[in-house]
N, C-alpha and C. Protein backbone atom coordinates (compact mmCIF):
# COMPACT_ATOMS: atom_id res chain seq x y z
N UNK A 1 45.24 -79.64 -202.97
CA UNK A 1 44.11 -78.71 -203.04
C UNK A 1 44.63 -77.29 -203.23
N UNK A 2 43.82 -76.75 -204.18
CA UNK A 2 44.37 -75.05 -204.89
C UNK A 2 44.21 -74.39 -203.76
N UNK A 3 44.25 -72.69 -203.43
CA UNK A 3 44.01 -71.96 -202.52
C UNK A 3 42.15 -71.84 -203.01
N UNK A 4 41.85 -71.89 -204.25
CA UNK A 4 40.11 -71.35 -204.37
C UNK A 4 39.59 -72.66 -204.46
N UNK A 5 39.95 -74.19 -204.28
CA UNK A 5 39.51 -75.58 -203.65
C UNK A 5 39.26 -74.68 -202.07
N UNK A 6 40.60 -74.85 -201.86
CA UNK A 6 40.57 -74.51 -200.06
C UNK A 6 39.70 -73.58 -199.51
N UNK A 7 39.87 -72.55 -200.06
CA UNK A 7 38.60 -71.14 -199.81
C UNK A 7 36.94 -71.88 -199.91
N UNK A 8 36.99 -72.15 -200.98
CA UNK A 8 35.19 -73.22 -201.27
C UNK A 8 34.90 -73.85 -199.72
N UNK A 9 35.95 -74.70 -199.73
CA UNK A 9 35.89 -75.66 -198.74
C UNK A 9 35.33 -74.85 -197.49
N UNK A 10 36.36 -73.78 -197.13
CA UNK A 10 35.94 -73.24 -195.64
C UNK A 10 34.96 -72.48 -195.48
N UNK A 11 34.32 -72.09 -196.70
CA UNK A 11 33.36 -71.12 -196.92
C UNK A 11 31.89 -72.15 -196.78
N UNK A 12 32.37 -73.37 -196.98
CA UNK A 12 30.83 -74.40 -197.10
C UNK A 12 30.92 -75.04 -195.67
N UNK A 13 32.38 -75.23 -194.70
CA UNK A 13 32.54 -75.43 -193.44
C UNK A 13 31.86 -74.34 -192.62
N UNK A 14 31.78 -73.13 -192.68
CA UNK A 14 31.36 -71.76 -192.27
C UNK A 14 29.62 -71.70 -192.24
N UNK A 15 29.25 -72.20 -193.66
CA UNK A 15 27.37 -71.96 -193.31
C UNK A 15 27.38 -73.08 -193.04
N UNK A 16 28.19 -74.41 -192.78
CA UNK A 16 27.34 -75.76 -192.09
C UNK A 16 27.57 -75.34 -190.52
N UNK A 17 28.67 -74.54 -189.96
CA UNK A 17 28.49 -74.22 -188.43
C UNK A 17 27.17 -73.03 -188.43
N UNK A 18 27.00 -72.34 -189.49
CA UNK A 18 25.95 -71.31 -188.90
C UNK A 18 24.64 -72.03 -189.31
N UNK A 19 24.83 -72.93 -189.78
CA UNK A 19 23.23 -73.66 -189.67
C UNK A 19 23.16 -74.31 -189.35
N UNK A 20 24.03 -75.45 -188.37
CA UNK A 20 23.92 -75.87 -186.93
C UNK A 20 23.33 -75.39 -185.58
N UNK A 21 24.22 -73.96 -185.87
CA UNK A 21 23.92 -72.99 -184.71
C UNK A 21 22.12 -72.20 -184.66
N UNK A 22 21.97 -72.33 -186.09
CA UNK A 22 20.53 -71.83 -186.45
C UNK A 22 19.28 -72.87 -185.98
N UNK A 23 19.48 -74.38 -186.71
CA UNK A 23 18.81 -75.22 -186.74
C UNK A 23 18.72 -75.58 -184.51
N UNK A 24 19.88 -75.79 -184.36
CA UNK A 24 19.74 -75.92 -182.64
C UNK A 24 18.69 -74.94 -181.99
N UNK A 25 18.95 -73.72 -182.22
CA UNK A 25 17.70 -72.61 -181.81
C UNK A 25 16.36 -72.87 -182.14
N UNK A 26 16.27 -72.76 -183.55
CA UNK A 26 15.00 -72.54 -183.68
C UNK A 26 14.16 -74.07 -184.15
N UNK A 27 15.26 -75.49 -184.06
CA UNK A 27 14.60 -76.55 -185.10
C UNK A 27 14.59 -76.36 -186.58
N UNK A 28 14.51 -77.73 -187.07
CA UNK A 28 14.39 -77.89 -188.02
C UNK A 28 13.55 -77.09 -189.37
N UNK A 29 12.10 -77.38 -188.77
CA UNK A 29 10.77 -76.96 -189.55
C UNK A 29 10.86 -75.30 -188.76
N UNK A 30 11.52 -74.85 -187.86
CA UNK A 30 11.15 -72.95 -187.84
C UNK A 30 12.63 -72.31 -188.11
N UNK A 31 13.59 -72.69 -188.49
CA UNK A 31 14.60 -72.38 -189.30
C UNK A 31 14.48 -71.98 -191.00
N UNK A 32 14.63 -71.27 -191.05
CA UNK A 32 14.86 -70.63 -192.44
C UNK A 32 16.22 -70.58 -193.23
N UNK A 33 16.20 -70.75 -194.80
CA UNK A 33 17.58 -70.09 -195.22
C UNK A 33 18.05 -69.06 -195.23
N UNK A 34 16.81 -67.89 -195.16
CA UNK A 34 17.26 -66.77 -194.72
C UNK A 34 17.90 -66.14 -193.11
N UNK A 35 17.64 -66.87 -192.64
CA UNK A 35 18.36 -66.71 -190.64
C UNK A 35 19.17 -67.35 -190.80
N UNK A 36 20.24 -68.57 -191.64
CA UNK A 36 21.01 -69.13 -191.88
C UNK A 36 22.04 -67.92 -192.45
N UNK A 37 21.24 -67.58 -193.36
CA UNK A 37 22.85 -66.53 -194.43
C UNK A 37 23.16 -65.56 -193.59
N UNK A 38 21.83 -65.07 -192.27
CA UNK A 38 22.30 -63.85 -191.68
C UNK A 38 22.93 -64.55 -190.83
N UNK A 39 22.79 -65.46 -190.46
CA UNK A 39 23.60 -66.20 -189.11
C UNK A 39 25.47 -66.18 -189.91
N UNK A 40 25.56 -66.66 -191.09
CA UNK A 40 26.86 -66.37 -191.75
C UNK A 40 27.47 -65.78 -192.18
N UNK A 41 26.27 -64.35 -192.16
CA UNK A 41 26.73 -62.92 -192.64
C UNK A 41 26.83 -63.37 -194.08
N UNK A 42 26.25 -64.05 -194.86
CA UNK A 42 26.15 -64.11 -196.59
C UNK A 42 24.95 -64.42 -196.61
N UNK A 43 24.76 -63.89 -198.60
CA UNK A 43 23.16 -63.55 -198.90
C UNK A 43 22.84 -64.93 -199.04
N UNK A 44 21.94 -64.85 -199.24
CA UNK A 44 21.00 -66.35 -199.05
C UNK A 44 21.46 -66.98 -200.48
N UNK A 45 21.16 -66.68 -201.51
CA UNK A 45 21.85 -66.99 -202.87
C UNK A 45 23.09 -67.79 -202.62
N UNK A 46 24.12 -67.29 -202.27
CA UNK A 46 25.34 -68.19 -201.34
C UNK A 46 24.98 -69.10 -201.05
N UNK A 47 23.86 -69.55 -200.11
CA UNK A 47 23.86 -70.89 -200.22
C UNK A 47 23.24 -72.01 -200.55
N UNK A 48 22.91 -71.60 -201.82
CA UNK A 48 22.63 -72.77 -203.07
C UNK A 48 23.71 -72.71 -203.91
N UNK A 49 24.57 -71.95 -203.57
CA UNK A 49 25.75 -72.17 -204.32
C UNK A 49 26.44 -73.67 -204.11
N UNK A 50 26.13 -74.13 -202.61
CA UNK A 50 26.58 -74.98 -201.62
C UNK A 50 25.64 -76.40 -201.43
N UNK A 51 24.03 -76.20 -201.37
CA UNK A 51 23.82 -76.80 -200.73
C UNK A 51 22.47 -76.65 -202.01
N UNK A 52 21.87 -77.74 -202.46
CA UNK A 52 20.51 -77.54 -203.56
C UNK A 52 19.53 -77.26 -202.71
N UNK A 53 19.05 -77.37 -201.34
CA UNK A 53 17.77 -77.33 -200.48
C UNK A 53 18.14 -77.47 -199.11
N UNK A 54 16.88 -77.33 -198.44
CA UNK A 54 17.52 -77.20 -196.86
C UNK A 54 17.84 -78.42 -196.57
N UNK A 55 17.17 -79.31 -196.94
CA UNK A 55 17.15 -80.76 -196.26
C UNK A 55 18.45 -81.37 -196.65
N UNK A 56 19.33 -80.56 -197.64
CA UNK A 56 20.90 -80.86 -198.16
C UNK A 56 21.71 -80.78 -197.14
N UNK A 57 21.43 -79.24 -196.66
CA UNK A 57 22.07 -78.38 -195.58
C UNK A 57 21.95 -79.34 -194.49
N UNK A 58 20.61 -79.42 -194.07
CA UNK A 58 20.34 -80.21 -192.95
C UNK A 58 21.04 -81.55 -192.82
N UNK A 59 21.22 -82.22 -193.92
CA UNK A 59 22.08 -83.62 -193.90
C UNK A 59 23.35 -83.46 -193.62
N UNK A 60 24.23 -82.15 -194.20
CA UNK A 60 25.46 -81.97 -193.83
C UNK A 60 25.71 -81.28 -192.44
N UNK A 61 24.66 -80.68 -191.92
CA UNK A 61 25.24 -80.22 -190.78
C UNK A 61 25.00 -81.41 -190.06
N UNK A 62 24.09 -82.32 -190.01
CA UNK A 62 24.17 -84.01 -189.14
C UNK A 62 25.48 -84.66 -189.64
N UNK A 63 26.00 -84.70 -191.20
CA UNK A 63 27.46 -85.49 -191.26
C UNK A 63 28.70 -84.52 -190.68
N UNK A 64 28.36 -83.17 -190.34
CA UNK A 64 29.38 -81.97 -189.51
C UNK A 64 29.13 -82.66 -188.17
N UNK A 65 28.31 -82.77 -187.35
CA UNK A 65 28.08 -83.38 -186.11
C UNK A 65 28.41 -84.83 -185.79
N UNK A 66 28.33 -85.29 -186.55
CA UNK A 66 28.84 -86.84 -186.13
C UNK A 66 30.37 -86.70 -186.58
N UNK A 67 30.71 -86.07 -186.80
CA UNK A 67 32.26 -85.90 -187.43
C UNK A 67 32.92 -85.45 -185.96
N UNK A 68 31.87 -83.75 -185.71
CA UNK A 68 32.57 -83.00 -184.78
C UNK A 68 32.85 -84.32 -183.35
N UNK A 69 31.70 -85.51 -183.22
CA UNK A 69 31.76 -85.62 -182.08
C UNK A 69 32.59 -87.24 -182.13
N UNK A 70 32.66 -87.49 -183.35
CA UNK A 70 33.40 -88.99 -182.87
C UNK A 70 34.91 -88.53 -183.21
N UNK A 71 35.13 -87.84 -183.88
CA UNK A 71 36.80 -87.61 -184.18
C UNK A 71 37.79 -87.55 -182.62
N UNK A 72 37.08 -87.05 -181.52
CA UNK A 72 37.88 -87.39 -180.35
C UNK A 72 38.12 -88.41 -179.91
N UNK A 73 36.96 -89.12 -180.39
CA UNK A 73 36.66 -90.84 -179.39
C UNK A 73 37.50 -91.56 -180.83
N UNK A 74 38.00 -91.72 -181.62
CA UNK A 74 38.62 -92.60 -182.70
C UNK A 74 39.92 -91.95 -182.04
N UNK A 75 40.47 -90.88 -182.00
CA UNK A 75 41.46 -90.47 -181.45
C UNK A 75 41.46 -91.16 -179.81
N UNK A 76 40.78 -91.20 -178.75
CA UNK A 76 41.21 -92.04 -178.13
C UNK A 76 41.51 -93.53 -178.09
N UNK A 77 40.57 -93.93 -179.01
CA UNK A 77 40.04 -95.51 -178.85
C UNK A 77 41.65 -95.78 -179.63
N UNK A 78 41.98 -95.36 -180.50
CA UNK A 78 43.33 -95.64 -181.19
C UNK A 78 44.57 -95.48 -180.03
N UNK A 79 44.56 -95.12 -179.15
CA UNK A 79 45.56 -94.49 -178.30
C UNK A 79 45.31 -95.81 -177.32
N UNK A 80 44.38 -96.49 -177.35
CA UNK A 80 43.90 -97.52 -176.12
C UNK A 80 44.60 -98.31 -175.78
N UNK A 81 45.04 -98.41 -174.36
CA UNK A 81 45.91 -99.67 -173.83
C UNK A 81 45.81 -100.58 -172.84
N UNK A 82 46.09 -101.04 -172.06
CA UNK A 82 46.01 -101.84 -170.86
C UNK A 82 44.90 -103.17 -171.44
N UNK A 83 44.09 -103.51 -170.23
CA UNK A 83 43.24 -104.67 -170.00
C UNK A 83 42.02 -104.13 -170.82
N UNK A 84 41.36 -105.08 -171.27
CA UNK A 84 39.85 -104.70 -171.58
C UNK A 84 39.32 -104.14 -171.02
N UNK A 85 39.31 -104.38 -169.65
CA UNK A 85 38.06 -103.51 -168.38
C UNK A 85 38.60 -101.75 -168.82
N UNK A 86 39.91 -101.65 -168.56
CA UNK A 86 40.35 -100.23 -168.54
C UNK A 86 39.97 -99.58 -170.15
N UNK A 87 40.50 -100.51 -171.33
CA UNK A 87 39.82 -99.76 -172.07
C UNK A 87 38.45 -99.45 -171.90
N UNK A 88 37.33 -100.03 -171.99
CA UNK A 88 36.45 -100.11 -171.67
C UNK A 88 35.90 -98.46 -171.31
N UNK A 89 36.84 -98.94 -169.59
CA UNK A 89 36.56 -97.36 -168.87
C UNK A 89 37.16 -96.03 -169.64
N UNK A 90 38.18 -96.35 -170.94
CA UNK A 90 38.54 -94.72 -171.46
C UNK A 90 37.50 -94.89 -172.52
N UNK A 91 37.08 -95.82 -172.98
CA UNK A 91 36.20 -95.57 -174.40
C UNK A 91 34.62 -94.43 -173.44
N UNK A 92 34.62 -95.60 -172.09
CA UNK A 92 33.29 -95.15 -171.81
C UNK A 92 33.57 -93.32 -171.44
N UNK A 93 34.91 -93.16 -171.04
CA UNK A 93 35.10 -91.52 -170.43
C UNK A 93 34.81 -90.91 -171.57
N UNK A 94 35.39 -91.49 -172.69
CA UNK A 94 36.20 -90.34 -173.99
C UNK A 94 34.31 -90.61 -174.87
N UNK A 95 33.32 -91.14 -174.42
CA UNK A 95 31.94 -90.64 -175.15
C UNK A 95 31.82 -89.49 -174.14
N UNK A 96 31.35 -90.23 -172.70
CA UNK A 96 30.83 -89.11 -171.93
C UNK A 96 31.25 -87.70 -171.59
N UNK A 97 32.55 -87.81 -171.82
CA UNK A 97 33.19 -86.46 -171.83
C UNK A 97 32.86 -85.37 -173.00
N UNK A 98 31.96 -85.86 -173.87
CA UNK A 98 31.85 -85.05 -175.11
C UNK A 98 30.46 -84.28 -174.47
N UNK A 99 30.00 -84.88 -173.46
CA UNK A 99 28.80 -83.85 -173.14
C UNK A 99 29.24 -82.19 -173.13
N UNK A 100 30.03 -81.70 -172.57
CA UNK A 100 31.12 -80.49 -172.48
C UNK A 100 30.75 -79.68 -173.49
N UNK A 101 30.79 -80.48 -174.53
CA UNK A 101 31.45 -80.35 -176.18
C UNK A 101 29.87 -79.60 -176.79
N UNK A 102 28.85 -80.71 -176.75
CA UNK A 102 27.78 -81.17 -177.37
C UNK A 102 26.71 -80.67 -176.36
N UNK A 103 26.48 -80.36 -175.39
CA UNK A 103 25.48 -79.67 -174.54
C UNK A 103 24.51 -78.42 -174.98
N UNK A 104 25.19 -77.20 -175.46
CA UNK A 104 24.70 -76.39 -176.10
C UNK A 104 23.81 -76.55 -177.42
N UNK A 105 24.47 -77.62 -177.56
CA UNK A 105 23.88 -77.92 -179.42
C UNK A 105 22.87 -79.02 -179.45
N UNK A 106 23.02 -79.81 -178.21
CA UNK A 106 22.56 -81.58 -178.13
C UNK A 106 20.82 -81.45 -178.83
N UNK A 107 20.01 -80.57 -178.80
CA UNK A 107 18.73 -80.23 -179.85
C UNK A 107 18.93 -80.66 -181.18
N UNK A 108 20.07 -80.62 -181.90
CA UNK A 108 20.19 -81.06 -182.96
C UNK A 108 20.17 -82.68 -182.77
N UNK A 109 19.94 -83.09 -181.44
CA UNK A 109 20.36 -84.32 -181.68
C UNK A 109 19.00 -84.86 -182.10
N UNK A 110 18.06 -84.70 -181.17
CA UNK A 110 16.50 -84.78 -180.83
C UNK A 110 16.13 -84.00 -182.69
N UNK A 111 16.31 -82.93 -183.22
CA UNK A 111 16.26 -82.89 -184.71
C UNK A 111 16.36 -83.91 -185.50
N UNK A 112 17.39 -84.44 -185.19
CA UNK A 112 17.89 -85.39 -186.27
C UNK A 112 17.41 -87.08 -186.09
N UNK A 113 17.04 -87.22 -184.49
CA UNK A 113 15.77 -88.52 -184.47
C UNK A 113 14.56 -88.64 -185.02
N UNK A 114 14.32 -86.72 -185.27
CA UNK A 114 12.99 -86.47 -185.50
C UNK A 114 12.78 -86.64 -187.47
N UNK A 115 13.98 -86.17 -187.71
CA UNK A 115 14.18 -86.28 -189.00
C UNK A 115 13.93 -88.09 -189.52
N UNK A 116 14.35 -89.13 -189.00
CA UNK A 116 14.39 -90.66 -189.39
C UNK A 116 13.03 -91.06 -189.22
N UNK A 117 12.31 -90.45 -188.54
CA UNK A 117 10.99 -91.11 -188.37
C UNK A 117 9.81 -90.11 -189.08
N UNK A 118 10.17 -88.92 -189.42
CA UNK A 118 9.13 -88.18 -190.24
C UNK A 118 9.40 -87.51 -190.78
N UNK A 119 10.28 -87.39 -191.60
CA UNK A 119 10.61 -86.15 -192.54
C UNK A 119 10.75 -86.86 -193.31
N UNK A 120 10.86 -86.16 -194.92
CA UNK A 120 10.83 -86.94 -195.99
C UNK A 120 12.35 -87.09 -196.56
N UNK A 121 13.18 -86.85 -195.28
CA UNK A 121 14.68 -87.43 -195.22
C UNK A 121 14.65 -88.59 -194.75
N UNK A 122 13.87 -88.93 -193.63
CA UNK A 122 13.51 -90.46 -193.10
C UNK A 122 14.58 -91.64 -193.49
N UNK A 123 14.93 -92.13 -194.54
CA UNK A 123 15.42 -93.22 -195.27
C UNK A 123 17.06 -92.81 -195.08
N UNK A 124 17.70 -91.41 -195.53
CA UNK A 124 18.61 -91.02 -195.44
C UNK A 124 19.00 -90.74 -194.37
N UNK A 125 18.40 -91.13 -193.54
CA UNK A 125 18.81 -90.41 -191.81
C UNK A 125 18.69 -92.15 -190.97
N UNK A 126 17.76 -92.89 -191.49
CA UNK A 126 18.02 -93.86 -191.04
C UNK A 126 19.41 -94.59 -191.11
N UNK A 127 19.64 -94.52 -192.33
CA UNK A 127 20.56 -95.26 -193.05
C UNK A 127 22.11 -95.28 -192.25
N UNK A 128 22.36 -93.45 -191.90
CA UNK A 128 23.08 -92.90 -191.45
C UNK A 128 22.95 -93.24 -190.09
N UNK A 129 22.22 -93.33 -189.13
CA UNK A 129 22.29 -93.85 -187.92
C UNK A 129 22.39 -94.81 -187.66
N UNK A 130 22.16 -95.95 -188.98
CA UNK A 130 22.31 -97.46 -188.92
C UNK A 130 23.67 -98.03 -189.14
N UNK A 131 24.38 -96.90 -189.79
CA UNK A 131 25.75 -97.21 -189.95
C UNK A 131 26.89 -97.02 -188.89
N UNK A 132 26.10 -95.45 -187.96
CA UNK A 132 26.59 -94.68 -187.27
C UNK A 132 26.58 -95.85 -185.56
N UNK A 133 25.91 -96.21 -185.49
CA UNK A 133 25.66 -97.49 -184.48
C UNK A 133 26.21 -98.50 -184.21
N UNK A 134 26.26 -98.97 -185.84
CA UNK A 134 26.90 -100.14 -185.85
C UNK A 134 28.31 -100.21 -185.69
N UNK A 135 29.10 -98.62 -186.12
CA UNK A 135 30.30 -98.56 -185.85
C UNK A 135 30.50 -98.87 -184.23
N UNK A 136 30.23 -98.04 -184.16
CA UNK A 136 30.30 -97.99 -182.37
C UNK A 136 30.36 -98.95 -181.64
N UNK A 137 28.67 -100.00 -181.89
CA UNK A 137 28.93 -100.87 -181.60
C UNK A 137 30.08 -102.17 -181.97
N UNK A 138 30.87 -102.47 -182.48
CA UNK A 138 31.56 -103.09 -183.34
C UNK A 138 33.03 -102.78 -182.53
N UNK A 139 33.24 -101.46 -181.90
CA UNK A 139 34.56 -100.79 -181.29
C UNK A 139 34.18 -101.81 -180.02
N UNK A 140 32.80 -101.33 -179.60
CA UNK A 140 32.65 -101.76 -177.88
C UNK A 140 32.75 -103.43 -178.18
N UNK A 141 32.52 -104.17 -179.42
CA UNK A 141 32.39 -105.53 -179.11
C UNK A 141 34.06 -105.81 -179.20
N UNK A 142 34.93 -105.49 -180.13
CA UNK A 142 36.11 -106.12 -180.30
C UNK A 142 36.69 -105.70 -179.29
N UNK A 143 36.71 -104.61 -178.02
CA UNK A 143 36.97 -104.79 -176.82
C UNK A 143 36.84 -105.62 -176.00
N UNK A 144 35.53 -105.76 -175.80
CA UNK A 144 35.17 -106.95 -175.14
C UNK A 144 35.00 -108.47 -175.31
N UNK A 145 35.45 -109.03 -176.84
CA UNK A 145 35.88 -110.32 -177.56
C UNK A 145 37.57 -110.43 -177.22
N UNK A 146 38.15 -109.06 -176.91
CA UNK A 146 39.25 -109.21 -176.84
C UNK A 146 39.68 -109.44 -175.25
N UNK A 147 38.65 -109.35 -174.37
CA UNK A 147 38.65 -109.56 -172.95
C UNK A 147 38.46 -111.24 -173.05
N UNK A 148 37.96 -111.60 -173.77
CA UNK A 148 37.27 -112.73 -173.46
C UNK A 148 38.07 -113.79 -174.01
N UNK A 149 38.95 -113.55 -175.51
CA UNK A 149 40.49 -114.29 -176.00
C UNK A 149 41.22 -114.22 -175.00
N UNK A 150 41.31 -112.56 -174.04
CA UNK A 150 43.02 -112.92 -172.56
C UNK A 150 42.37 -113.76 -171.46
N UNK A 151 40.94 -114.29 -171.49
CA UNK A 151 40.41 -114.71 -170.36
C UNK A 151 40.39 -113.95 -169.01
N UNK A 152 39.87 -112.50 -169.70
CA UNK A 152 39.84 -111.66 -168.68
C UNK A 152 38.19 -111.94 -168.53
N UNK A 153 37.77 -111.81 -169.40
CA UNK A 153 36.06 -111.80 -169.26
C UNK A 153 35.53 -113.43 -169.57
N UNK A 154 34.70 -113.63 -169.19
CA UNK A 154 33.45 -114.55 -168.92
C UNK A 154 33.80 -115.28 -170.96
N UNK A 155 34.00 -116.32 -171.15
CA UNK A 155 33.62 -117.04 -172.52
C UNK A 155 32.47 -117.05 -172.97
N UNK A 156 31.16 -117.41 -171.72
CA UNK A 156 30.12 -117.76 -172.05
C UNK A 156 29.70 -115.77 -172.57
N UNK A 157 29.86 -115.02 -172.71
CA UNK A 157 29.37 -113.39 -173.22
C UNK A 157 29.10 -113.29 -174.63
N UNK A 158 27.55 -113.07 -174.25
CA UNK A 158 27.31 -112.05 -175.66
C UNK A 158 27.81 -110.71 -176.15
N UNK A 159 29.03 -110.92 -176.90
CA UNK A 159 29.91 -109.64 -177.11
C UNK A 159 28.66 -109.00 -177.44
N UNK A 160 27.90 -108.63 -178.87
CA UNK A 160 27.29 -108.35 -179.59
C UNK A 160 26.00 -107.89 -178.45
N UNK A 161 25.57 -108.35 -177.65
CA UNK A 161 24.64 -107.84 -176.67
C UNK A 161 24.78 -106.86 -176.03
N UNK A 162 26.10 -107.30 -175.05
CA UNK A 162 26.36 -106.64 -174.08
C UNK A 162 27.35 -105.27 -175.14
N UNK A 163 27.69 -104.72 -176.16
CA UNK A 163 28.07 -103.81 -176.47
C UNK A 163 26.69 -103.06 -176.95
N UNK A 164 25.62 -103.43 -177.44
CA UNK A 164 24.97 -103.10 -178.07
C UNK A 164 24.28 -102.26 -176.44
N UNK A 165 24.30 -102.85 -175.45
CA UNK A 165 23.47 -102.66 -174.39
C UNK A 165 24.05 -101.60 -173.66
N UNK A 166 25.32 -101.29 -173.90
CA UNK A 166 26.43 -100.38 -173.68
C UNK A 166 25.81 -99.07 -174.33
N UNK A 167 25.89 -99.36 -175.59
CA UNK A 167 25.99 -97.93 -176.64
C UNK A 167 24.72 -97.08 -176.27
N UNK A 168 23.28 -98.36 -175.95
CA UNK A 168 22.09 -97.94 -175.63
C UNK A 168 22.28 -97.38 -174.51
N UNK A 169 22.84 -96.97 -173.39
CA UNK A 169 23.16 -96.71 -172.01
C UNK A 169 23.80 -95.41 -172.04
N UNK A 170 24.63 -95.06 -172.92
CA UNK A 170 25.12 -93.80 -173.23
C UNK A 170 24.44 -92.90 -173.51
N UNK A 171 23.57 -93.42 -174.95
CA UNK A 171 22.66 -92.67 -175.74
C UNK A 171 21.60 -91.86 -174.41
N UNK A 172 21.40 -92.87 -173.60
CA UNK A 172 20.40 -92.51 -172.71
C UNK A 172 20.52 -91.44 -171.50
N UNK A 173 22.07 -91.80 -170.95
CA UNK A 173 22.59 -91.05 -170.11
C UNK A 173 22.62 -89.09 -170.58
N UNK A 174 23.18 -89.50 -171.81
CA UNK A 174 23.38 -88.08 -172.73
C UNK A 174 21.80 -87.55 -172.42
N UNK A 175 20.99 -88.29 -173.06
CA UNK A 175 19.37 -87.78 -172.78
C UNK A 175 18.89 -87.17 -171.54
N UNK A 176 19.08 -88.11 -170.45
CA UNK A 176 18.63 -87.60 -169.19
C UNK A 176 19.16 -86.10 -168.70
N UNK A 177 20.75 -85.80 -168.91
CA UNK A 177 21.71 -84.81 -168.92
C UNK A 177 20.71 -83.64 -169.35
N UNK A 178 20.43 -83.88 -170.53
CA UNK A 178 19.80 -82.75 -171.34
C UNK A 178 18.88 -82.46 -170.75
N UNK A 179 17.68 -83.18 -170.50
CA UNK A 179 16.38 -82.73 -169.27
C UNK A 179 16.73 -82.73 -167.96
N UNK A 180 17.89 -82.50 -166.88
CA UNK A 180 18.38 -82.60 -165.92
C UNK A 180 19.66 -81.61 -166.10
N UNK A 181 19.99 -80.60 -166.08
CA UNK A 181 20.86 -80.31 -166.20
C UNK A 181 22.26 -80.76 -164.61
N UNK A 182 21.29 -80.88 -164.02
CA UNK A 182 22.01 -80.98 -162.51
C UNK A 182 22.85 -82.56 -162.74
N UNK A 183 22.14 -83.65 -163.62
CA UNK A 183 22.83 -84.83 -163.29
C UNK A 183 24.13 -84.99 -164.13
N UNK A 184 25.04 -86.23 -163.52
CA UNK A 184 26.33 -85.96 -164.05
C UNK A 184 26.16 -86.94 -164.87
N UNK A 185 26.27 -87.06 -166.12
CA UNK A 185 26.65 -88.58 -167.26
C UNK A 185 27.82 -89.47 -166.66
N UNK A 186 29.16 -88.29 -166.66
CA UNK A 186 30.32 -89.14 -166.84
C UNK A 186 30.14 -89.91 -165.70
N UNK A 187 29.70 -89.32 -164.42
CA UNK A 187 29.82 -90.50 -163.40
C UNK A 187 29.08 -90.85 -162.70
N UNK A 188 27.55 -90.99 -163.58
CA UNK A 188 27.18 -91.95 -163.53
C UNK A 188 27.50 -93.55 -164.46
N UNK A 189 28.31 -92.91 -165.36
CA UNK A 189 28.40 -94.19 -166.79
C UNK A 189 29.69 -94.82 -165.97
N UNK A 190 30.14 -94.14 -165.09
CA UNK A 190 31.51 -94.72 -164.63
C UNK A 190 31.19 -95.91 -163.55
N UNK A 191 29.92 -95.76 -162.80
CA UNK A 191 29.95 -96.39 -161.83
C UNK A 191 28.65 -97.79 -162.37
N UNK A 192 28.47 -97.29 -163.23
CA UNK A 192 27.47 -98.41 -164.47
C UNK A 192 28.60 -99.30 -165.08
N UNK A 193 29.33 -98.93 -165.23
CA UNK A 193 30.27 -99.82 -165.98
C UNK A 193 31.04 -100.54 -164.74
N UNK A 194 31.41 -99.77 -163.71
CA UNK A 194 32.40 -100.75 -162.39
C UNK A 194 31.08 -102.21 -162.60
N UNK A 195 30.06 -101.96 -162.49
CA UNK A 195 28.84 -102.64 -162.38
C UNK A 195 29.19 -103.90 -163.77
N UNK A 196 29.10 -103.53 -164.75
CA UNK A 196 29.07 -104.08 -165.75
C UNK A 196 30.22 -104.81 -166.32
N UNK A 197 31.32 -104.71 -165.49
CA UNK A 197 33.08 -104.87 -165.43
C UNK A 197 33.09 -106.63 -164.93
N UNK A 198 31.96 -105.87 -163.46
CA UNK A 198 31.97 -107.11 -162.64
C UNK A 198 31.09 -108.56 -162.86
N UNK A 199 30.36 -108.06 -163.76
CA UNK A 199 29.34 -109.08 -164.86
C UNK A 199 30.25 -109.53 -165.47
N UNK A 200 30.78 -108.90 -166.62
CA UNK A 200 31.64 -109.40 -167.22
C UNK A 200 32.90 -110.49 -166.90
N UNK A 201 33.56 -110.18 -166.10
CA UNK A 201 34.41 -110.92 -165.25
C UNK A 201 33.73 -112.26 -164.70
N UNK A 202 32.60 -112.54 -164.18
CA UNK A 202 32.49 -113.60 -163.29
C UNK A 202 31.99 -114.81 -163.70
């Protein structure tokens, strides 16, 4: 990549953080492109240089966010060792720990549910969360298929359930967090899973 590839690049990395930071404040539908360019300090023109419409913008700052927030958890889940149960417990730390991360911004998240079910992105946002899921789920099952080959876990287990029932448990924890600021995710997901360890096992 040239130095004016590279420059493009960071310059289109630059208004997808300031229209993250825009869209979190004000939402989707009371966000403007113009509070975007001032949010990036460039004229609005700039960014159709980048992006053909908002709902462009808006798709890339959701593929900036799912980037920003799984690139830690692929970085742990790759690092993963011991027994199933223990992975388990770093996959389950290395989501919940992203609350930290994602707290300030987590509105975009509630945006971007809102986007799959009524915006006339709908189809493109589904699609993307259908893929985005299935990854996930798919990490949490070959963990737990792989408990169940060392005869650490139960034969008779619905990998495919019980991960799926996992991912749903997170999603939710993250939620409550957000309308609660007082409750803790990580440990509560920690002491959900000792719970769910011991299912597994018996």
């Amino acid at each position: 990549m040239n130095i004016k590839e590279n420059l493009k690049k960071e310059k289109k990395k630059h208004i997808i953080k300031a229209a993250a930071f825009v869209f979190s404040k004000k939402g989707y539908s009371g966000a403007s492109i113009a509070e975007i360019a001032v949010s990036a300090d460039i004229g609005k023109g700039t960014i159709y240089e980048y992006f053909n419409s908002k709902e462009d913008l808006f798709f890339a700052v959701f593929e900036w966010y799912v980037n920003k927030t799984s690139t830690s958890l692929r970085v742990n889940v790759s690092a993963l060792g011991g027994s199933a149960a223990q992975r388990l417990e770093a996959i389950n730390d290395a989501i919940m720990n992203m609350w930290d991360e994602i707290q300030d911004i987590f509105t975009l998240t509630m945006e971007f549910w809102a986007a799959s079910s009524v915006s006339q992105m709908r189809h493109q946002f589904q699609e993307a969360f259908k893929k985005l899921y299935l990854n996930l789920r798919n990490i949490v099952a070959s963990l737990i298929q792989d408990g169940k080959d060392r005869g650490e876990f139960d034969r008779e287990i619905d990998v495919d359930a019980v991960a799926a029932a996992l991912v749903g448990a997170w999603d939710a924890l993250f939620l409550q967090a957000w309308f609660d600021r007082d409750f803790e995710p990580l440990e509560t997901a920690r002491k959900f899973l000792k719970v769910v360890v011991r299912g597994l096992k018996s």
